[in-house]
Protein backbone atom coordinates (compact mmCIF):
# COMPACT_ATOMS: atom_id res chain seq x y z
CA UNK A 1 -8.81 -13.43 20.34
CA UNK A 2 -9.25 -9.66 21.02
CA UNK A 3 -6.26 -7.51 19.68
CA UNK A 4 -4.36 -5.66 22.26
CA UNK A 5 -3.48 -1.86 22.05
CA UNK A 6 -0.43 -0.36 22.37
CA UNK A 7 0.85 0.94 25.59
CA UNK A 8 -0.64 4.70 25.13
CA UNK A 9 1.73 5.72 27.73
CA UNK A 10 5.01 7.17 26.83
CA UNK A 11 8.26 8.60 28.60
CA UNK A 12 9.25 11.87 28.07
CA UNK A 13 12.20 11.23 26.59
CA UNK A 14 10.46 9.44 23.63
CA UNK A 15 7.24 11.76 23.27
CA UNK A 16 6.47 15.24 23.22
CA UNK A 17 9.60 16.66 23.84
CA UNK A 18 11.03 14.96 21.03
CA UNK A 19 8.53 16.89 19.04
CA UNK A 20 9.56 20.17 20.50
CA UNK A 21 12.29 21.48 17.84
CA UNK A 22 12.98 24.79 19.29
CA UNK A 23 16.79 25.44 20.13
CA UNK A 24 15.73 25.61 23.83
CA UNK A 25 14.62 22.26 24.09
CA UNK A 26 17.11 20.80 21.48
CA UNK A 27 19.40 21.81 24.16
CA UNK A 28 17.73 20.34 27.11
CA UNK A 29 17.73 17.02 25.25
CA UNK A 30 21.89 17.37 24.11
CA UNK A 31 22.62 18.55 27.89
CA UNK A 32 21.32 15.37 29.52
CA UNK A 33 22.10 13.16 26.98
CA UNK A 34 26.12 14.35 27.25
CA UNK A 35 25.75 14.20 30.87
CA UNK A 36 25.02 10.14 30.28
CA UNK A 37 27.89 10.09 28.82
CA UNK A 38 30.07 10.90 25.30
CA UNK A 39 27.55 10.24 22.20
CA UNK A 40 27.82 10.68 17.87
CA UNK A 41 26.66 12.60 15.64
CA UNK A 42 24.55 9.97 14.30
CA UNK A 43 22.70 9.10 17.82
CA UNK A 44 22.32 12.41 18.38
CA UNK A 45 19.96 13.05 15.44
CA UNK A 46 18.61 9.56 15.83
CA UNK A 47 17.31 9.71 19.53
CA UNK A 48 16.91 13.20 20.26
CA UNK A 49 15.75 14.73 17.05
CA UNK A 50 18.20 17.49 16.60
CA UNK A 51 19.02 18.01 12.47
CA UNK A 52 22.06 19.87 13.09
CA UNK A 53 23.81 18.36 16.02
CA UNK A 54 27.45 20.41 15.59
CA UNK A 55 25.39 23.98 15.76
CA UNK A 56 23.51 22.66 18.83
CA UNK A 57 27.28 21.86 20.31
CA UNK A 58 28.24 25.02 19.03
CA UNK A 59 25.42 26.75 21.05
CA UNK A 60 26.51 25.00 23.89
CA UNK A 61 30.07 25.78 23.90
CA UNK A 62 28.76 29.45 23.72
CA UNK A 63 26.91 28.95 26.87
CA UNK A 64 30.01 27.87 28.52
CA UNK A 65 29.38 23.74 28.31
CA UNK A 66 33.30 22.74 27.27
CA UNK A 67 32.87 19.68 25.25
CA UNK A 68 35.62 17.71 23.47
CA UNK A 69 34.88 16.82 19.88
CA UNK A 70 36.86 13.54 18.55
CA UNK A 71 36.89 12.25 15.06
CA UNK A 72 36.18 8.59 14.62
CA UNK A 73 34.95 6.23 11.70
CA UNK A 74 31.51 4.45 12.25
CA UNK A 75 28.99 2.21 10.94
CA UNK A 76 25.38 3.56 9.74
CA UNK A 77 22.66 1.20 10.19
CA UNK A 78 22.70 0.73 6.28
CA UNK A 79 26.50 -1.22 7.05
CA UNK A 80 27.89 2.15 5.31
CA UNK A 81 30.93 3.29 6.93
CA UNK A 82 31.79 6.91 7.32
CA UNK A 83 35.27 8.45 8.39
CA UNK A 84 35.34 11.52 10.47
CA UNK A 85 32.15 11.39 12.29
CA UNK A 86 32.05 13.48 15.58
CA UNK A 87 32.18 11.96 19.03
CA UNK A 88 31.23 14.66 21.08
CA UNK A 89 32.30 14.26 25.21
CA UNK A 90 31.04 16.62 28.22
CA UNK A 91 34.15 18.06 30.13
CA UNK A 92 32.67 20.38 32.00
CA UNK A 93 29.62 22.97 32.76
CA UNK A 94 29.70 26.90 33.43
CA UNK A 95 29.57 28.00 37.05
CA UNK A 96 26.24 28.86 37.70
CA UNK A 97 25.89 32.66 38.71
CA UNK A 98 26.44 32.91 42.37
């Protein structure tokens, strides 16, 4: 039986610009992943690759981006349970320059 290789073809999402760990694109990745919806601390490092998730939001908030940060108590994959991790939710985007 003749081994089958891997699907060699990859979304962006999962490939390259994961890689990419300037600020610029860590942003790109937090932007579209808030706009999807409110997402952890923990998923955020996870799926998108960004070490330090609060400076990223902090960078964003600069920008304009208001985001609402609530504290809640989660499960690692490990069944560890930590208190006080953020919950970060998209409220709204800066105007863009007319």
């Amino acid at each position: 039986m003749k081994n089958k290789k891997a699907d060699q073809t990859a979304s962006p999402s999962t490939s390259k610009s994961l890689k990419n760990t300037s600020i610029n694109a860590q942003l790109t990745r937090l932007i579209a992943r808030l706009r999807a919806g409110r997402t952890d601390t923990f998923t955020i490092t996870r799926e998108l690759n960004i070490c330090r998730p609060g400076a990223r939001i902090c960078d964003l908030r600069n920008r304009g981006y208001k985001i609402h940060t609530d504290r809640v108590t989660l499960t690692d994959e490990w069944g560890r349970q930590h208190v006080g991790v953020a919950l970060y939710t998209l409220i709204s985007e800066p105007r863009a320059a007319a």
